[in-house]
C-alpha atoms as a PDB file:
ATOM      1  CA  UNK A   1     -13.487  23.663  46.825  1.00  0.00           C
ATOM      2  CA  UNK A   2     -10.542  25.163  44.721  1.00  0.00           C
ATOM      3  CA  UNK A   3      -8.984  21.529  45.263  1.00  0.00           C
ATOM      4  CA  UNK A   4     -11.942  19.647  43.506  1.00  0.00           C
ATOM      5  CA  UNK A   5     -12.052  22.480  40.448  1.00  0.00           C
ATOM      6  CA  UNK A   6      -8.094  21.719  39.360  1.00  0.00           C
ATOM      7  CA  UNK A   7      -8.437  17.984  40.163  1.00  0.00           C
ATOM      8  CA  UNK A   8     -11.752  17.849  37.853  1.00  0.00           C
ATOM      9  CA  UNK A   9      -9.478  20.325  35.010  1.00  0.00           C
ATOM     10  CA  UNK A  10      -6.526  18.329  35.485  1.00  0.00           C
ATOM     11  CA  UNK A  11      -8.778  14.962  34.852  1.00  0.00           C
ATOM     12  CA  UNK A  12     -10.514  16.255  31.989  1.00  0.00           C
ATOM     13  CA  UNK A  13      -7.286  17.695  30.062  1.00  0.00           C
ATOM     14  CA  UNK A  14      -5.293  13.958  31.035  1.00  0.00           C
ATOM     15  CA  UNK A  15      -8.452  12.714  29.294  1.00  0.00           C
ATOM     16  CA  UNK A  16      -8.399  15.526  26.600  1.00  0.00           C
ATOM     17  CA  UNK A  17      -4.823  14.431  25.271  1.00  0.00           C
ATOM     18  CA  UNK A  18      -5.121  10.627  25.763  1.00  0.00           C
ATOM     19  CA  UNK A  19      -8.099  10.711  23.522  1.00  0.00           C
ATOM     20  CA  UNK A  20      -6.712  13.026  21.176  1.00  0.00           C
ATOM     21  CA  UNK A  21      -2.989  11.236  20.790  1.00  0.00           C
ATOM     22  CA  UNK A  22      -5.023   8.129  19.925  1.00  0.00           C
ATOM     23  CA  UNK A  23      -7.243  10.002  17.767  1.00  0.00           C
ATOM     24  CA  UNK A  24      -4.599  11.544  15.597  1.00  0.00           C
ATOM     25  CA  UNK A  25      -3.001   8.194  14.841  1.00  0.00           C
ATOM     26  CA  UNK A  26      -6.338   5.749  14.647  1.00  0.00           C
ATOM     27  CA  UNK A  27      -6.604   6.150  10.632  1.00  0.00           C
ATOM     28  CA  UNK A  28      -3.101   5.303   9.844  1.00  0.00           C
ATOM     29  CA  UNK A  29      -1.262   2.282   9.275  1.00  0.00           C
ATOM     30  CA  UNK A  30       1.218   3.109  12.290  1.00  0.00           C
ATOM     31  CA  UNK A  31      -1.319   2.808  14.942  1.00  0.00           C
ATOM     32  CA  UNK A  32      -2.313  -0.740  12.543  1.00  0.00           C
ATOM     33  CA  UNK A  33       1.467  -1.460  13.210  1.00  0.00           C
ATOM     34  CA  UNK A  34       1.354  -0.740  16.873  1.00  0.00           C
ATOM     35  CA  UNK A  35      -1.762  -3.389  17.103  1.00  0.00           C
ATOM     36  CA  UNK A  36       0.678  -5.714  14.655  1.00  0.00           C
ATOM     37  CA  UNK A  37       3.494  -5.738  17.544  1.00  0.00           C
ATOM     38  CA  UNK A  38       1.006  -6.797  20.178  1.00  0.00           C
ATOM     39  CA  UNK A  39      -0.745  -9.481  17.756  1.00  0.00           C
ATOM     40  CA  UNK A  40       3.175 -11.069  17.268  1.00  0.00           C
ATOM     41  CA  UNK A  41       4.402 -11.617  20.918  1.00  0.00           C
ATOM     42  CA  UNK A  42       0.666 -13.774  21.402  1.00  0.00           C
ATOM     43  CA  UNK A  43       0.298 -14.902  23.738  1.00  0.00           C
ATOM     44  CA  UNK A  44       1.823 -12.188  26.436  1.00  0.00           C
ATOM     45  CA  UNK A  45       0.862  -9.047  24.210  1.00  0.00           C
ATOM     46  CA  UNK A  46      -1.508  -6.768  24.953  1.00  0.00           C
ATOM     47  CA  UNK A  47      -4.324  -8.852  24.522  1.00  0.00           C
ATOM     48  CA  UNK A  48      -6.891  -5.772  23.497  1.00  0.00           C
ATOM     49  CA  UNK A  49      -4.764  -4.180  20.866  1.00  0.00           C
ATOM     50  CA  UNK A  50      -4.166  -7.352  19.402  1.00  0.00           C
ATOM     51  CA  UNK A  51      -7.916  -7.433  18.944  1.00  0.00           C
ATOM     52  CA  UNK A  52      -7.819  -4.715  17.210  1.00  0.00           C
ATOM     53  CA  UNK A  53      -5.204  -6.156  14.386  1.00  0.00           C
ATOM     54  CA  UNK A  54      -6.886  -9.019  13.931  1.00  0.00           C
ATOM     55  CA  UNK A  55     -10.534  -7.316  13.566  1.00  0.00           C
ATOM     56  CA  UNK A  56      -9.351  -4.404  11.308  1.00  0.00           C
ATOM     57  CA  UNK A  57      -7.606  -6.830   9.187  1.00  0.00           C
ATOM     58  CA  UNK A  58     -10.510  -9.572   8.895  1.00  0.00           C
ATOM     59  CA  UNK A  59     -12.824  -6.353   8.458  1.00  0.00           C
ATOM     60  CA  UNK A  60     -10.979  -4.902   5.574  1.00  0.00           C
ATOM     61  CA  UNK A  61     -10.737  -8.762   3.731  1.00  0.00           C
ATOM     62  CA  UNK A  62     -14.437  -9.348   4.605  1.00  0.00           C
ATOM     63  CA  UNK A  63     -15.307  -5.692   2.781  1.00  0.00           C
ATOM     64  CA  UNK A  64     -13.258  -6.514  -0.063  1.00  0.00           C
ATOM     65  CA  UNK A  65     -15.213  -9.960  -0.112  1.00  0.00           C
ATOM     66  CA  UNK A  66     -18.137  -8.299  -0.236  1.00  0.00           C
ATOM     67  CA  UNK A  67     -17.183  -5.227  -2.312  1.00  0.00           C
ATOM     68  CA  UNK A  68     -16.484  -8.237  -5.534  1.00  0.00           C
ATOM     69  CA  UNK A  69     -19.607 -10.164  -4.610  1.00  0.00           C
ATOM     70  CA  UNK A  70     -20.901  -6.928  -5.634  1.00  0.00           C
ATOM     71  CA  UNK A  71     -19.471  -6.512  -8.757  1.00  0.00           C
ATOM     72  CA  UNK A  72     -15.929  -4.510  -7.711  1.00  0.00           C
ATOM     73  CA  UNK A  73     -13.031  -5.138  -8.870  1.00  0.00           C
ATOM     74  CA  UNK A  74     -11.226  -7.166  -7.127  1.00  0.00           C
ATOM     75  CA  UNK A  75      -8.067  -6.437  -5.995  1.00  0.00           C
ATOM     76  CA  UNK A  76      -6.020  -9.294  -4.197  1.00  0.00           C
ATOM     77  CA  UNK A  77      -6.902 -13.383  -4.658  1.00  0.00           C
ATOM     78  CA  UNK A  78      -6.377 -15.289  -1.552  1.00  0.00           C
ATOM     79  CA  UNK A  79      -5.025 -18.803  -2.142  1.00  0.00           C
ATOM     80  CA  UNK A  80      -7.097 -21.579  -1.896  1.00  0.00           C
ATOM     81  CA  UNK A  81      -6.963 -22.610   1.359  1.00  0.00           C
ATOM     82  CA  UNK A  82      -4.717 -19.648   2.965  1.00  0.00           C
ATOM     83  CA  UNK A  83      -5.326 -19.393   6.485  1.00  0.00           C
ATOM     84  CA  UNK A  84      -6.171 -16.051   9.126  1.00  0.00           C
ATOM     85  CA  UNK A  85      -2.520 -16.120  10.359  1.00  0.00           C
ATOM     86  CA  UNK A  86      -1.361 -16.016   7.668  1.00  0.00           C
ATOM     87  CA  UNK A  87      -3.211 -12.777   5.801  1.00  0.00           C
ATOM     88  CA  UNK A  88      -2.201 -11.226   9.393  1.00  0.00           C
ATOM     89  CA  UNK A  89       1.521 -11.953   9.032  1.00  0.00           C
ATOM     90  CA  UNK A  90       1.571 -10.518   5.115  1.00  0.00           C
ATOM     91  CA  UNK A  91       0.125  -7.369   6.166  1.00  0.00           C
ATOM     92  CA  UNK A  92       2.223  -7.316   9.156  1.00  0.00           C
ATOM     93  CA  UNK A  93       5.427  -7.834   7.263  1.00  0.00           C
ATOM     94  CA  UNK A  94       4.325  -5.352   4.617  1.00  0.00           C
ATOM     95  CA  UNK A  95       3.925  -2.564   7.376  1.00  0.00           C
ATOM     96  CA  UNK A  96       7.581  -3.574   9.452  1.00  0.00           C
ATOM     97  CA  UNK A  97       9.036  -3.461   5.408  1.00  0.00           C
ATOM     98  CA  UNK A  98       7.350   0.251   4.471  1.00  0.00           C
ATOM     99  CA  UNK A  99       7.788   2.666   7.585  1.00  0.00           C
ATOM    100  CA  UNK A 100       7.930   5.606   5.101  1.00  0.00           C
ATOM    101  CA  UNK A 101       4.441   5.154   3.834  1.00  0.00           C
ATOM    102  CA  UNK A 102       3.107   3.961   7.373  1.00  0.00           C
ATOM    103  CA  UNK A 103       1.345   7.431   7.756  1.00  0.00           C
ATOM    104  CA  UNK A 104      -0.728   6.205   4.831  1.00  0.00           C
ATOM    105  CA  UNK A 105      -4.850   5.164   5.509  1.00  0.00           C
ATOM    106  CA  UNK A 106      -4.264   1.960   7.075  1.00  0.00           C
ATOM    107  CA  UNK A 107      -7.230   0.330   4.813  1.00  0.00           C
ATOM    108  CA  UNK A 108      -4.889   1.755   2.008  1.00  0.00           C
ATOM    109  CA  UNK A 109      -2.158   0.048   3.256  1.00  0.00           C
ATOM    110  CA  UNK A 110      -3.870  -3.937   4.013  1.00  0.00           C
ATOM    111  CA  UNK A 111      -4.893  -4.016   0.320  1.00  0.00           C
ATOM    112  CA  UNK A 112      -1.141  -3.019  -0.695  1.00  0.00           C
ATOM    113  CA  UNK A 113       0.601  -5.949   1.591  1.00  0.00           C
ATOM    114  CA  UNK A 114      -2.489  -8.261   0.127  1.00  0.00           C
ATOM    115  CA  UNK A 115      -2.044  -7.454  -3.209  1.00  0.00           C
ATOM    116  CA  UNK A 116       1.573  -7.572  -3.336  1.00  0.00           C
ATOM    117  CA  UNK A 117       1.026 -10.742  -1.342  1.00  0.00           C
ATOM    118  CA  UNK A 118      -1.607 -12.087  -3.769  1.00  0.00           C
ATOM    119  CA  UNK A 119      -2.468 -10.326  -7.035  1.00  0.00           C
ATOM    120  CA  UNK A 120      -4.990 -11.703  -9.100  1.00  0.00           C
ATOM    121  CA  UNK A 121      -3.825 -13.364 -12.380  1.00  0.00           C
ATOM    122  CA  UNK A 122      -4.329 -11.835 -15.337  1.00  0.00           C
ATOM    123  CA  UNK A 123      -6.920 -12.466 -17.728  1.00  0.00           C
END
């Protein structure tokens, strides 16, 4: 009996401090750079994480899409004919060239690289 008490503690705090170690970092842009490494060795990454880069991304572009049709300002202007891989590699190069602001809200973070990437022209 004692034997199926600490093996049902001992699951529950493993499962306690997984969840919690990727709970701490999920806002930030270093678990967003974490996903980026997977996304870049394609095919043989970790196919799940990569997932994740490539839907938090698309999300955040697709908000901001929807933020202007709104009437927002709008903060980055995509080329023309610019292509997913490539909005993907400009944030992921903006997050390998900034570690020290990495801790920063990764949403935060994907309209920096895009802006410095793309900023709107001035009118």
């Amino acid at each position: 009996m004692r034997k199926k008490i600490y093996g049902a503690v001992l699951a529950a705090a493993l499962l306690v401090s997984v969840t919690s170690a990727f709970a701490q970092d999920v806002g930030t842009g270093n678990w967003l750079y974490d996903t980026y490494q997977e996304w870049k060795k394609r095919p043989d990454g970790d196919s799940i994480k990569s997932g994740y880069y490539i839907g938090y991304v698309s999300g955040v572009v697709d908000g901001e899409t929807f933020q202007v049709a709104l009437g927002a300002k709008q903060h980055w202007c995509l080329p023309k004919n610019v292509i997913a891989d490539q909005i993907l590699d400009v944030v992921g190069r903006f997050l390998e060239s900034h570690p020290e602001i990495r801790q920063r809200p990764k949403a935060m973070l994907v309209n920096f690289a895009l802006t410095a990437a793309w900023p709107c022209p001035q009118k």
